[in-house]
N, C-alpha and C. Protein backbone atom coordinates (compact mmCIF):
# COMPACT_ATOMS: atom_id res chain seq x y z
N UNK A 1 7.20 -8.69 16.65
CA UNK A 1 6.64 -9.48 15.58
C UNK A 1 7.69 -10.47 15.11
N UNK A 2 7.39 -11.82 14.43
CA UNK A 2 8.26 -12.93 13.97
C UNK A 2 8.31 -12.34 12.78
N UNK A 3 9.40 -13.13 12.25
CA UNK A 3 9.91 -13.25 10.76
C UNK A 3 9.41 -14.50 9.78
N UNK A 4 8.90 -15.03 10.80
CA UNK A 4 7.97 -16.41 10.44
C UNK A 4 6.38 -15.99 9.89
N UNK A 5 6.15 -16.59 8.92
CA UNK A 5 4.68 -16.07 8.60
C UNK A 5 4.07 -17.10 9.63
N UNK A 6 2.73 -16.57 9.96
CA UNK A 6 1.87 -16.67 10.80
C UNK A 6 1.24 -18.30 10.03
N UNK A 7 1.34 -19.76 10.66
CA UNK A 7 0.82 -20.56 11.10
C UNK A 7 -0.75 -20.45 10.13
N UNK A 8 -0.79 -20.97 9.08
CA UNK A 8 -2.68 -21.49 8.72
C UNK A 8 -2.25 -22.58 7.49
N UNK A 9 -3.73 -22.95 6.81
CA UNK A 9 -4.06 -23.35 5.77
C UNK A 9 -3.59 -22.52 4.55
N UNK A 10 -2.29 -23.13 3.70
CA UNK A 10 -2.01 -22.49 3.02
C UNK A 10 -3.34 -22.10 1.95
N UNK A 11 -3.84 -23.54 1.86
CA UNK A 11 -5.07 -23.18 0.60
C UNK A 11 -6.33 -22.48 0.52
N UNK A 12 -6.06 -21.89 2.31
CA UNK A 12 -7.24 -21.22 2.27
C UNK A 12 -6.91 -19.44 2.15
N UNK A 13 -5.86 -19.49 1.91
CA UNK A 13 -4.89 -18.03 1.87
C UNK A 13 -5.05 -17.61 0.66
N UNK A 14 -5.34 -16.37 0.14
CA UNK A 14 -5.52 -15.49 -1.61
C UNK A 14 -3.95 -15.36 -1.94
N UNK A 15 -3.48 -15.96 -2.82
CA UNK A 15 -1.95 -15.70 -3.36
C UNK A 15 -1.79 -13.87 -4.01
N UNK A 16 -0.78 -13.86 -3.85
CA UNK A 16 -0.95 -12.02 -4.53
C UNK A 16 -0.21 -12.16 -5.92
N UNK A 17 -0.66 -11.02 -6.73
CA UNK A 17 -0.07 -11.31 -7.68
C UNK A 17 1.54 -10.98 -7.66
N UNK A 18 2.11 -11.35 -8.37
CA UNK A 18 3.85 -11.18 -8.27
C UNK A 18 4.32 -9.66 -8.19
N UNK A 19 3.84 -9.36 -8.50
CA UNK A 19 4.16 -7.60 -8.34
C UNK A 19 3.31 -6.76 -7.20
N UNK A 20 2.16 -7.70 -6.62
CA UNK A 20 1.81 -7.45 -5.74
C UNK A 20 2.78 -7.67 -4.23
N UNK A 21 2.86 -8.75 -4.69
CA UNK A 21 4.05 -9.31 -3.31
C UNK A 21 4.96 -8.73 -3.14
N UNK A 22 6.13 -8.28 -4.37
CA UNK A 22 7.02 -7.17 -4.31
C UNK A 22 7.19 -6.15 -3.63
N UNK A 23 5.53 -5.63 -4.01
CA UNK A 23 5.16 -4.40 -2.83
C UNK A 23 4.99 -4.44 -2.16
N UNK A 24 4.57 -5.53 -1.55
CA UNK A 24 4.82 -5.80 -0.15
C UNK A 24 6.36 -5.97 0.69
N UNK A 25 6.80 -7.14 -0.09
CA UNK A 25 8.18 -7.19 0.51
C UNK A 25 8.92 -5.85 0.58
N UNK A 26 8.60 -4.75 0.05
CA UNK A 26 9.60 -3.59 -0.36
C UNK A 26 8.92 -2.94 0.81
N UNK A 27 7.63 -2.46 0.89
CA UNK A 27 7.62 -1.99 2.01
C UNK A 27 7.97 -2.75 3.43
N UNK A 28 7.80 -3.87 3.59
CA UNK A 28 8.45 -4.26 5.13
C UNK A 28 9.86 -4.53 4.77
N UNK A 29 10.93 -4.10 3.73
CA UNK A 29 12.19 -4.23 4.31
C UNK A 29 11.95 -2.25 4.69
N UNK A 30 11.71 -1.74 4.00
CA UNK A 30 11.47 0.01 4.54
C UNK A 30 11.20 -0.22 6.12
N UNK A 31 9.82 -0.52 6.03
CA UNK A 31 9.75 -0.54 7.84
C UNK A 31 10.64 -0.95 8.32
N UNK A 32 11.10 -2.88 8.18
CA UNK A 32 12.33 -2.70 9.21
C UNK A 32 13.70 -1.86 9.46
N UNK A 33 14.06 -1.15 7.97
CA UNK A 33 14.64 -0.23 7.89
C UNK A 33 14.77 0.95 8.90
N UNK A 34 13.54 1.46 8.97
CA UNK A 34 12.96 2.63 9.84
C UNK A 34 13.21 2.09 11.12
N UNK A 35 12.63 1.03 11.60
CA UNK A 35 13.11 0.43 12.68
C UNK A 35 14.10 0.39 13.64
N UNK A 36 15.35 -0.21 12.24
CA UNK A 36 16.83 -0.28 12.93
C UNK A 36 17.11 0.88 13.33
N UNK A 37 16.85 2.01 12.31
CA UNK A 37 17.34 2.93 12.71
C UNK A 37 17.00 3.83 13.88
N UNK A 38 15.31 3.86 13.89
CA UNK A 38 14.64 4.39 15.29
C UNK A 38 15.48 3.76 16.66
N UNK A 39 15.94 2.32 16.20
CA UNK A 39 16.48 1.69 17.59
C UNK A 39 18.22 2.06 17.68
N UNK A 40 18.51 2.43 16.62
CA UNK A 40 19.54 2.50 17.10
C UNK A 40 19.92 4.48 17.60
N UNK A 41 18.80 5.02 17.20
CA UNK A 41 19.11 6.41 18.03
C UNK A 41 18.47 5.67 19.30
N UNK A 42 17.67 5.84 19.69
CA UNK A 42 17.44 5.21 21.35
C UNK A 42 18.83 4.16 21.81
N UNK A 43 19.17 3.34 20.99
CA UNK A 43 20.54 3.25 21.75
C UNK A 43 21.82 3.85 22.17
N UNK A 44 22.36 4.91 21.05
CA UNK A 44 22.92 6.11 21.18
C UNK A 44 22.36 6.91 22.45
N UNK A 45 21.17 6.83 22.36
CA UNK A 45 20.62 7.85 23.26
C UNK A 45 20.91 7.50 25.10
N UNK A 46 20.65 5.89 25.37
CA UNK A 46 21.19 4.93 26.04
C UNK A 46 22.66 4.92 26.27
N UNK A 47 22.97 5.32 25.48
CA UNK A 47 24.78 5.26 25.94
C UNK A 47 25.44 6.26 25.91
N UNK A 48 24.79 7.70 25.65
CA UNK A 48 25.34 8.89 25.60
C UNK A 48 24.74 9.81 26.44
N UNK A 49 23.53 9.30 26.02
CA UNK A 49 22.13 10.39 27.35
C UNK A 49 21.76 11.28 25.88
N UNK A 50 20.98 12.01 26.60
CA UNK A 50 20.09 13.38 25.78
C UNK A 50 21.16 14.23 24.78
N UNK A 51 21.12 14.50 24.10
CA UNK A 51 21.57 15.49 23.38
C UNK A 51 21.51 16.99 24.05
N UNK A 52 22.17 17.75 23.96
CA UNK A 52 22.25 19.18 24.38
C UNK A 52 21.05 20.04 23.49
N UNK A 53 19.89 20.88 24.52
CA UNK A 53 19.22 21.50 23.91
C UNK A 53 19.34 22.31 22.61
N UNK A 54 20.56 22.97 22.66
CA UNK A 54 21.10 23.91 21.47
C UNK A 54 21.59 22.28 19.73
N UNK A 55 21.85 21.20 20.24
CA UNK A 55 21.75 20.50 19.51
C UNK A 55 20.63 20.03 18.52
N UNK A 56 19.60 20.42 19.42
CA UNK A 56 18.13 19.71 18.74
C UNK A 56 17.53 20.98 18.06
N UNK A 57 16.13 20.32 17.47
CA UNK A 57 15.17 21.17 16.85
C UNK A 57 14.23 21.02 16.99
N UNK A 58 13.55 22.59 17.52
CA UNK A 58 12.43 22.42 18.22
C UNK A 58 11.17 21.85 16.87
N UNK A 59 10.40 21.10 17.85
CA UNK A 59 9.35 20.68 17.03
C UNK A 59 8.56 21.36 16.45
N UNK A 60 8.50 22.59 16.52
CA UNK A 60 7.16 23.36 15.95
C UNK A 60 8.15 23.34 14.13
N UNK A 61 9.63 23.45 14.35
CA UNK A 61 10.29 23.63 12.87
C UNK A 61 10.05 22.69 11.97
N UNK A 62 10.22 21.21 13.01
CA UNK A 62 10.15 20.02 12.21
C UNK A 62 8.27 19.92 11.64
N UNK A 63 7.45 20.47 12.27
CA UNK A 63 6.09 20.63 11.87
C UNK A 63 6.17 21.17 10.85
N UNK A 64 6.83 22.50 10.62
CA UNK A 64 6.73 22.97 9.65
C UNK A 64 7.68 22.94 8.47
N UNK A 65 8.02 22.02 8.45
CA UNK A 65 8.73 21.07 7.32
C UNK A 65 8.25 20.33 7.31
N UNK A 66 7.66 19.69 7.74
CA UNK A 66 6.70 18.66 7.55
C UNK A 66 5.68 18.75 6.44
N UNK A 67 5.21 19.67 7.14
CA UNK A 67 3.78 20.08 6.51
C UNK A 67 4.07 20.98 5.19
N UNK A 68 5.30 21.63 4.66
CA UNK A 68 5.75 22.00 3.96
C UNK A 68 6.16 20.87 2.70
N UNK A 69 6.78 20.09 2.90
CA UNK A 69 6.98 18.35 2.33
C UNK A 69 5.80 18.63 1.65
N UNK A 70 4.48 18.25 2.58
CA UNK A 70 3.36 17.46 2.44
C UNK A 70 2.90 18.46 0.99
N UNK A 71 2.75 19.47 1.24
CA UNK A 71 1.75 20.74 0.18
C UNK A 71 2.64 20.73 -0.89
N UNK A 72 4.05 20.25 -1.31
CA UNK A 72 4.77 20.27 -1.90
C UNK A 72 4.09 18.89 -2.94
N UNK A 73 3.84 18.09 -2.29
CA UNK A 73 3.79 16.64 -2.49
C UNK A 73 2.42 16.99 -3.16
N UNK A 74 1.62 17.79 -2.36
CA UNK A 74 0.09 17.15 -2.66
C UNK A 74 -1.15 18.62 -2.25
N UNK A 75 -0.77 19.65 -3.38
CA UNK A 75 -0.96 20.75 -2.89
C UNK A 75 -2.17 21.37 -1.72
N UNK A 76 -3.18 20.37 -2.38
CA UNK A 76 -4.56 20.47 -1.16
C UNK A 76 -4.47 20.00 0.13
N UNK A 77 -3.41 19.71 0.83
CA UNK A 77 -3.19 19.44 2.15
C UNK A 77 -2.97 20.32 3.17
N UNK A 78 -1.98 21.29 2.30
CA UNK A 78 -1.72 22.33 3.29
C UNK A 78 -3.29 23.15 3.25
């Protein structure tokens, strides 16, 4: 994706309100946030290789922290 907004008619575009836009901008610096960082373990990962099994955690744990988070957050989920 560009960093350039997408090419139209400005006047045919809905302006947001100012605190609307905020929230926006705040969440896409988060995403690209998430981003850098997703890319930069795949680059680590690229220049070191795999991690050692006894290093990692199996996914069923991270599920269940997950989903633990979530019922924490928002009790009718779990």
């Amino acid at each position: 994706m560009s960093e350039q907004p997408a090419p139209a008619d400005t006047a045919a575009r809905q302006q947001l309100e100012p605190a609307a836009a905020d929230a926006v901008r705040a969440y896409a610096a988060k995403t690209r946030a998430d981003a850098d960082r997703f890319a930069a373990v795949l680059e680590d990962i690229a220049t070191n290789g795999l991690p050692s099994v006894e290093d990692c955690t199996p996914w069923e744990e991270l599920r269940e922290a997950h989903l633990a988070r979530l019922a924490r957050q928002r009790p009718a989920v779990a």
